[in-house]
Protein backbone atom coordinates (compact mmCIF):
# COMPACT_ATOMS: atom_id res chain seq x y z
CA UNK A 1 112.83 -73.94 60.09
CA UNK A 2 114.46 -70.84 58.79
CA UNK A 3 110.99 -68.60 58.21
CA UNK A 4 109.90 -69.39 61.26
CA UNK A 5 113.18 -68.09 62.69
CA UNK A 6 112.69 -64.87 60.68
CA UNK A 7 109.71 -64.43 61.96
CA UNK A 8 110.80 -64.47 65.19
CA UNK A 9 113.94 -62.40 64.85
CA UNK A 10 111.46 -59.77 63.12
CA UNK A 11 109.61 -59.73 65.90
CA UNK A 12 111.28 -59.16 68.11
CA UNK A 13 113.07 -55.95 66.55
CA UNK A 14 109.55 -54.74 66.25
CA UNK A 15 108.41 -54.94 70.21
CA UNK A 16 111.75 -55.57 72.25
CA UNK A 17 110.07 -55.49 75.31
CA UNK A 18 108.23 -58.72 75.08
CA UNK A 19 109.74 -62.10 75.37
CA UNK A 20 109.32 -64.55 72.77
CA UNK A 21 110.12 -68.36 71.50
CA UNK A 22 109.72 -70.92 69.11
CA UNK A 23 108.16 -73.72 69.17
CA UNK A 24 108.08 -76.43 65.89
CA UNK A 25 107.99 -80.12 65.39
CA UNK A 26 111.84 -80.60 64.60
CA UNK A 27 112.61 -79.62 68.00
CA UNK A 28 114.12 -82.13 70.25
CA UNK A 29 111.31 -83.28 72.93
CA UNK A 30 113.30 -81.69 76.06
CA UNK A 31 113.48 -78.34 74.62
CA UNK A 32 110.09 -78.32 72.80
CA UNK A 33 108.64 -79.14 76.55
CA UNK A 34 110.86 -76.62 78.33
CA UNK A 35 109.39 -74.01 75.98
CA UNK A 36 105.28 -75.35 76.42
CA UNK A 37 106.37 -75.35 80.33
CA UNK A 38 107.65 -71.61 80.30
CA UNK A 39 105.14 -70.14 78.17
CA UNK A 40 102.27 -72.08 80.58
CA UNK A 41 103.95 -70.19 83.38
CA UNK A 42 103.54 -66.75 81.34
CA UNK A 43 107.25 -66.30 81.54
CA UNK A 44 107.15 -65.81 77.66
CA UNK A 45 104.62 -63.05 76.18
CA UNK A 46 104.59 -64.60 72.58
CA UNK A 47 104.97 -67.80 71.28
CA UNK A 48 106.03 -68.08 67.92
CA UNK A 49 104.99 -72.28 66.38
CA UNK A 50 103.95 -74.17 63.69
CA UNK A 51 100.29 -75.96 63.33
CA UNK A 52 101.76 -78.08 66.00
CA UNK A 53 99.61 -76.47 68.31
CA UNK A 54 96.46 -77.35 67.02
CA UNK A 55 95.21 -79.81 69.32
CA UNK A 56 95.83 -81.28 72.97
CA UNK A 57 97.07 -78.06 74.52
CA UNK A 58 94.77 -76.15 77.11
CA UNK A 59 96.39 -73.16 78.05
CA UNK A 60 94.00 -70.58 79.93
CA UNK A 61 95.90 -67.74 79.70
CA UNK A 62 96.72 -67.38 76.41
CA UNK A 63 94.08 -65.02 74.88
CA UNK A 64 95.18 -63.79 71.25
CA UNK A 65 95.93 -65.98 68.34
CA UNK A 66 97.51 -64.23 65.09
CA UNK A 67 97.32 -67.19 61.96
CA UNK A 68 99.53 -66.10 59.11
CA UNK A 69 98.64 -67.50 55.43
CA UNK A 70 95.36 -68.41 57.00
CA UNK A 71 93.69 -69.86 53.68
CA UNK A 72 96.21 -73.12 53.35
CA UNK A 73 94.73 -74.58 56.51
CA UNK A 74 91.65 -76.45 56.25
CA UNK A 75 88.42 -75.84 57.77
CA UNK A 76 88.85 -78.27 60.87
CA UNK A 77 92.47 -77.34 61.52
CA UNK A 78 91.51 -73.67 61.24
CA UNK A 79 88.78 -74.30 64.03
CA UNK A 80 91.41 -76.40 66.27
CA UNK A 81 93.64 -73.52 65.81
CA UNK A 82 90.81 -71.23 67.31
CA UNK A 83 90.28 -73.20 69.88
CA UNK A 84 93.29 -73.07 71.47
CA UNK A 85 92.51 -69.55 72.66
CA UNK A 86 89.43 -68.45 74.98
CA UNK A 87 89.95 -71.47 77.14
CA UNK A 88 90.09 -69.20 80.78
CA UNK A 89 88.27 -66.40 82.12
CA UNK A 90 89.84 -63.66 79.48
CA UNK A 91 88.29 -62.40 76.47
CA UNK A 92 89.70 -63.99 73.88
CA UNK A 93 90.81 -62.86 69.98
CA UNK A 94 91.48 -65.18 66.71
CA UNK A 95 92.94 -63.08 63.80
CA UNK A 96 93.32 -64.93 60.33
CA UNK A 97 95.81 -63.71 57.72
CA UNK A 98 96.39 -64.64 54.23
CA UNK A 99 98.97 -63.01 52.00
CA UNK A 100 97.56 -59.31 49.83
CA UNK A 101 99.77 -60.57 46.89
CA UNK A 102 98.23 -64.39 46.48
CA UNK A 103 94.63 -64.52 45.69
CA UNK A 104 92.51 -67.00 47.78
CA UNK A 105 91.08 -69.25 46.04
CA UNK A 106 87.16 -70.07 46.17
CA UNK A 107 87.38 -73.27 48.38
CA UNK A 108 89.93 -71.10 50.90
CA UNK A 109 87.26 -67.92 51.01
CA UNK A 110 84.40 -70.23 52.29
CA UNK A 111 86.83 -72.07 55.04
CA UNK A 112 87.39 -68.31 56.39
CA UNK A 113 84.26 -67.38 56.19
CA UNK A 114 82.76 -70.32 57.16
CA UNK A 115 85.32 -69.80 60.63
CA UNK A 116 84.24 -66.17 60.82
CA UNK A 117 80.53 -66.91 60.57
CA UNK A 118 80.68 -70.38 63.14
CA UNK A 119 81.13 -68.62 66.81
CA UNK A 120 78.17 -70.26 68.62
CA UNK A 121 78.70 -72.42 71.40
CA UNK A 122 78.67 -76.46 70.00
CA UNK A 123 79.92 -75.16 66.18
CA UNK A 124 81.66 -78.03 65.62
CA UNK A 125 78.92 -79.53 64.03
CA UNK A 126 78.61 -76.71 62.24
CA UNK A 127 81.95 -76.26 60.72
CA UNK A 128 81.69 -80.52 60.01
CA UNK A 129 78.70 -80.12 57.96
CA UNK A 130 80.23 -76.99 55.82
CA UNK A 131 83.37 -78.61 55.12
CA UNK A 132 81.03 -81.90 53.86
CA UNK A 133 79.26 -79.11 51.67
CA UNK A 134 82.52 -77.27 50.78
CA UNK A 135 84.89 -80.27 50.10
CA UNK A 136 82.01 -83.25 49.06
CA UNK A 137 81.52 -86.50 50.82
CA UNK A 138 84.36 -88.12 49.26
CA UNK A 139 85.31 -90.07 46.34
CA UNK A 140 83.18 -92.95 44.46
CA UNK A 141 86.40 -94.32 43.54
CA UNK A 142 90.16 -93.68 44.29
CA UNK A 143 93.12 -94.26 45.66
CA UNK A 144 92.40 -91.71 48.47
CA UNK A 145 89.28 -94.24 50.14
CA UNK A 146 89.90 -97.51 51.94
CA UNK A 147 87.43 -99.52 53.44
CA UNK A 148 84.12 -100.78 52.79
CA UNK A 149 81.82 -97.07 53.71
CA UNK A 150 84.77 -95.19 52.53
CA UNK A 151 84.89 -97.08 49.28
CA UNK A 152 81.71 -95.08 47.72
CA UNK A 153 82.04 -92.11 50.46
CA UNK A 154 80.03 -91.60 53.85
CA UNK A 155 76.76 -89.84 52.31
CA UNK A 156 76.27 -92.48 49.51
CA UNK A 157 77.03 -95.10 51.89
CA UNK A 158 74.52 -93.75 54.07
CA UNK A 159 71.89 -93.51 51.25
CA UNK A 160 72.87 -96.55 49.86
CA UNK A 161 72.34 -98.62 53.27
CA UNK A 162 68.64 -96.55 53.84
CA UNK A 163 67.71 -97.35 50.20
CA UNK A 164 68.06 -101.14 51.08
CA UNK A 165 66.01 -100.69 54.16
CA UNK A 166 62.58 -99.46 52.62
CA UNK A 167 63.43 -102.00 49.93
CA UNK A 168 63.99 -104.68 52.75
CA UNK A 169 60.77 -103.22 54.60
CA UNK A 170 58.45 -103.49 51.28
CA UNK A 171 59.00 -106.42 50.28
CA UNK A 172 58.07 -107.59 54.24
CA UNK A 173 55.05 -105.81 53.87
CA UNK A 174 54.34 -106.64 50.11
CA UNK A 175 54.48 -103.22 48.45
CA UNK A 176 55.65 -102.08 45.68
CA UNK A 177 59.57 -100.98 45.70
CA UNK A 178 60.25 -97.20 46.84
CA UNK A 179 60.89 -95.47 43.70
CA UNK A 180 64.49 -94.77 42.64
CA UNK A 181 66.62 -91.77 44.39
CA UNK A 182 66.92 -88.82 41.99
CA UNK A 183 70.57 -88.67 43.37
CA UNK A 184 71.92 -90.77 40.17
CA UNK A 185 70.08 -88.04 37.14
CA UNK A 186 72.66 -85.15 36.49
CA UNK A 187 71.18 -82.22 35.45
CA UNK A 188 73.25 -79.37 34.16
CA UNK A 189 71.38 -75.97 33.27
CA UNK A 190 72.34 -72.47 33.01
CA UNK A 191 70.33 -71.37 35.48
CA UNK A 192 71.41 -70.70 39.15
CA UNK A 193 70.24 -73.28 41.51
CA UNK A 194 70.77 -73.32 45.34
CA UNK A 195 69.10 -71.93 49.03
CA UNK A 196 70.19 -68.65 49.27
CA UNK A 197 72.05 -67.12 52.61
CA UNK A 198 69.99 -64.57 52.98
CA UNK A 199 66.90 -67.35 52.80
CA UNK A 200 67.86 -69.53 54.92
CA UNK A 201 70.45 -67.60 57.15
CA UNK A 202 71.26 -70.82 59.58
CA UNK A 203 73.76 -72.64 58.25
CA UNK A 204 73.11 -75.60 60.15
CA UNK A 205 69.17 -75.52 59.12
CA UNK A 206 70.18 -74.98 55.16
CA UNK A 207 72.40 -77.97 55.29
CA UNK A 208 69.23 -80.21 56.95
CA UNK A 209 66.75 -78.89 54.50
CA UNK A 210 69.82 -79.27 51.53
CA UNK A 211 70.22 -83.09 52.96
CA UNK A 212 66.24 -83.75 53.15
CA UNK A 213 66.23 -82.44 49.18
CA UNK A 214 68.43 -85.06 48.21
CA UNK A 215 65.85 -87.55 49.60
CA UNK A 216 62.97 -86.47 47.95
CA UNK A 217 61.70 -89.25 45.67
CA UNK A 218 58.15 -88.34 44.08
CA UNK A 219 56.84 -85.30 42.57
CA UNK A 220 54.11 -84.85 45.82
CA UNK A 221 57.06 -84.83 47.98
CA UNK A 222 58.64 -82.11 46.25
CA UNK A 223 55.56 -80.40 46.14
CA UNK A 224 55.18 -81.19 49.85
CA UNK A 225 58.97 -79.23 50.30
CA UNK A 226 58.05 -76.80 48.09
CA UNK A 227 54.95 -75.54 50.27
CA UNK A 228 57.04 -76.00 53.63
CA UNK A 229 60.01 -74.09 52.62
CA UNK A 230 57.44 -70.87 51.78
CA UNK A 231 55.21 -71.46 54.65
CA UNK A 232 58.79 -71.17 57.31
CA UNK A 233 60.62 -68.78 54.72
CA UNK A 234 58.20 -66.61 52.70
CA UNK A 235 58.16 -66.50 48.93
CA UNK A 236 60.68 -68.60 47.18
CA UNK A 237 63.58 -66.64 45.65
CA UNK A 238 64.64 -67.29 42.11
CA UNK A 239 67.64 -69.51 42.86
CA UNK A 240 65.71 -71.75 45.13
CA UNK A 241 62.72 -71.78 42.96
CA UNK A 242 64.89 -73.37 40.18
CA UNK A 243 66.19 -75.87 42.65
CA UNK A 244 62.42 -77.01 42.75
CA UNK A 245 61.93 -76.95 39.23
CA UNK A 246 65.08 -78.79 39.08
CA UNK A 247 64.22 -81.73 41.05
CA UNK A 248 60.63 -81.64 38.98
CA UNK A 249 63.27 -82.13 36.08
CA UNK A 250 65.11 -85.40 38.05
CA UNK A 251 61.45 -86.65 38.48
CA UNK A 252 60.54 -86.96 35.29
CA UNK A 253 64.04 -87.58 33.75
CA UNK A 254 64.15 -90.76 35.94
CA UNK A 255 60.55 -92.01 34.84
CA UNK A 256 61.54 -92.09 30.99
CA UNK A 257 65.02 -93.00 31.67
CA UNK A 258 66.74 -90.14 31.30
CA UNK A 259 69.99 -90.34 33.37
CA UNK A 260 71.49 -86.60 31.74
CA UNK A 261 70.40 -83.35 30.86
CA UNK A 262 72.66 -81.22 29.80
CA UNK A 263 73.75 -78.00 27.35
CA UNK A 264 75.81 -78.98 24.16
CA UNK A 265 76.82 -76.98 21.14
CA UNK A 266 74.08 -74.72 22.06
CA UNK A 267 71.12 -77.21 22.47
CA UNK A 268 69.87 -78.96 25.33
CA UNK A 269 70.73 -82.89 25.42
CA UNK A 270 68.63 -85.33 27.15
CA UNK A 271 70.81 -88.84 27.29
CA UNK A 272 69.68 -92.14 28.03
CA UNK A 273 70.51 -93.58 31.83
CA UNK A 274 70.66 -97.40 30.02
CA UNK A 275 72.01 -97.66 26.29
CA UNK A 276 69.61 -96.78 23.74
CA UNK A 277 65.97 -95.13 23.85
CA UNK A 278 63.16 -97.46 23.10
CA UNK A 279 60.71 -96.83 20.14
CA UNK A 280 62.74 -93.99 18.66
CA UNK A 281 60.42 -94.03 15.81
CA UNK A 282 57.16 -93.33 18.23
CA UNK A 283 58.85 -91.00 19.95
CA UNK A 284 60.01 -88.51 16.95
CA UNK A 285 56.37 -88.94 15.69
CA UNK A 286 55.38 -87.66 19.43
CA UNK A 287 57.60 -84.62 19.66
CA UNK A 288 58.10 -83.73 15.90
CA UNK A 289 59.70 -80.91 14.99
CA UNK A 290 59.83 -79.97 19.07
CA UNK A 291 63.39 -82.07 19.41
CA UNK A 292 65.64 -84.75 16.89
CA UNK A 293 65.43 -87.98 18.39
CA UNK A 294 68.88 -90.12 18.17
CA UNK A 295 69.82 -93.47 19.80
CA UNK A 296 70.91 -92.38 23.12
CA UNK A 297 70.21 -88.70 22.81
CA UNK A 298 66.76 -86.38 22.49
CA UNK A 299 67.75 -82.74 21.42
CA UNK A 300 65.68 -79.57 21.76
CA UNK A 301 66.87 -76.17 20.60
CA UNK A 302 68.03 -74.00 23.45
CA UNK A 303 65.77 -71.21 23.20
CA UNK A 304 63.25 -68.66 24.29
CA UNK A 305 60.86 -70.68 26.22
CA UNK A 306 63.51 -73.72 26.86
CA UNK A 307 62.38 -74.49 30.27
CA UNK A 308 58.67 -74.95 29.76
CA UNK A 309 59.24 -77.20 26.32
CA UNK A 310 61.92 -79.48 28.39
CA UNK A 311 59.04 -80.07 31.08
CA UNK A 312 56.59 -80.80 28.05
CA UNK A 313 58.62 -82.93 26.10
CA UNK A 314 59.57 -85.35 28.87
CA UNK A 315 55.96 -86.00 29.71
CA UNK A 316 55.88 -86.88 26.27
CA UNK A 317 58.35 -88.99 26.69
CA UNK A 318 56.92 -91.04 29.59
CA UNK A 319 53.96 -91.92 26.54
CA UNK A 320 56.64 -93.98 25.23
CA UNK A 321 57.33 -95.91 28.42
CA UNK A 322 55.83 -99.25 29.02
């Protein structure tokens, strides 16, 4: 543990009238507990540890916490570290440090923030749901899952298991199947696409409404959002405008079978969800010079105008289904 040693040696040259100590995992359990027991007491002013603080301590009078190289901690061992301050009577301070000379990288940034911005009462929740948005539910496959929900990750589980319900449920009450989840079409535009901050500013709220998005299954339920989100918000901005138009996009894309759409040597690229499309011939009659049908791919030039002629050309498309 030599840094941590130079840390506290430069510390205390800097305020010699405060008493400090170390605490780290490699001590030996007597003299790791002698330490806990004298800095409990207040008979040390600083203690100077290692994450090994985290959780299972509740020490009231300890009311300033000083995290160095702050941004290689993750978001739920940042918010254990916070916690282990502000537990008495005192107002209480959390100061998070990371290096001037090592640039944080994007995920870091949004744990910080994410810590600065989460000081309500019952953030856990909070800080849970932004590190699911920040890190992703998990794997599909690898070597990092075990088990049978963490073998396709929690949120697909989850859909998974409430996609079999209403299929379960329908076919009780002889209906027709729920139409599929728009989850599985990947769509992948130049165009920005997400619920602004400064829309929604509760992060909590953005996360439900980001979560009830991904169930939408039908174009009148999208609608339906669309009408809800600027009858609570206002106006929608740009960026959450093409998250509509976006999902409008999945729609369609999964009625004709579609599973990608995508930008490729400068043209957009509509691939086939299940091997190759169905009357080809039909189809390039259909859309003429508008796109160059192939097997598994329909391409349209990536120009002025794109967006509408994508919309156009997949209802075309659904002509050919059936």
């Amino acid at each position: 543990m030599q840094t941590i040693e130079t840390v506290h040696h430069r510390l205390e040259r800097l305020v010699p009238e405060a008493t400090f100590a170390v605490a780290h995992g490699q001590m030996r359990d007597g003299g790791l507990e002698r330490v806990m027991l004298s800095f409990v007491a207040g008979e040390i002013d600083v203690l100077v540890c290692t994450s090994i603080i985290e959780s299972g301590l509740d020490i009231p009078n300890a009311n300033t916490l000083i995290v160095e190289r702050a941004g290689r901690f993750g978001l739920a061992q940042l918010y254990q570290l916070r916690g282990r301050v502000g537990r008495g009577a005192q107002r209480a301070y959390a100061y998070f440090f990371h290096s001037r000379l090592a640039r944080l990288t994007h995920e870091a940034r949004r744990r910080l923030e994410t810590i600065r911005e989460a000081t309500d009462l019952g953030a856990g929740y909070t800080i849970a749901m932004r590190d699911l948005e920040i890190r992703g539910a998990g794997d599909i496959l690898g070597t990092r899952q075990s088990g049978h929900v963490a073998a396709v990750g929690f949120d697909l589980y989850t859909r998974l298991l409430a996609r079999a319900v209403q299929e379960l449920r329908a076919q009780r009450d002889g209906q027709p199947p729920p139409p599929e989840p728009l989850g599985g079409i990947r769509i992948d535009l130049p165009i920005p696409v997400r619920l602004p901050d400064d829309y929604v500013p509760d992060v909590r709220l953005r996360l439900q409404i980001y979560r009830r998005l991904a169930g939408l299954g039908s174009m009148a339920q999208i609608n339906g959002m669309e009408q809800e989100l600027a009858d609570r918000f206002g106006p929608l901005p740009r960026a959450a405008r093409n998250l509509m138009y976006q999902l409008r996009l999945k729609a369609l894309a999964r009625d004709v079978g579609v599973g990608t759409i995508s930008v490729e040597n400068g043209r957009l690229a509509l691939r086939s969800r299940g091997g190759d499309y169905p009357n080809r011939g039909r189809l390039q009659r259909i859309l003429g010079e508008r796109a160059v049908v192939g097997r598994r791919d329909v391409w349209l030039p990536l120009e002025r105008g794109w967006r509408e002629k994508l919309v156009a050309v997949l209802k075309e498309m659904a002509r050919t289904v059936g």
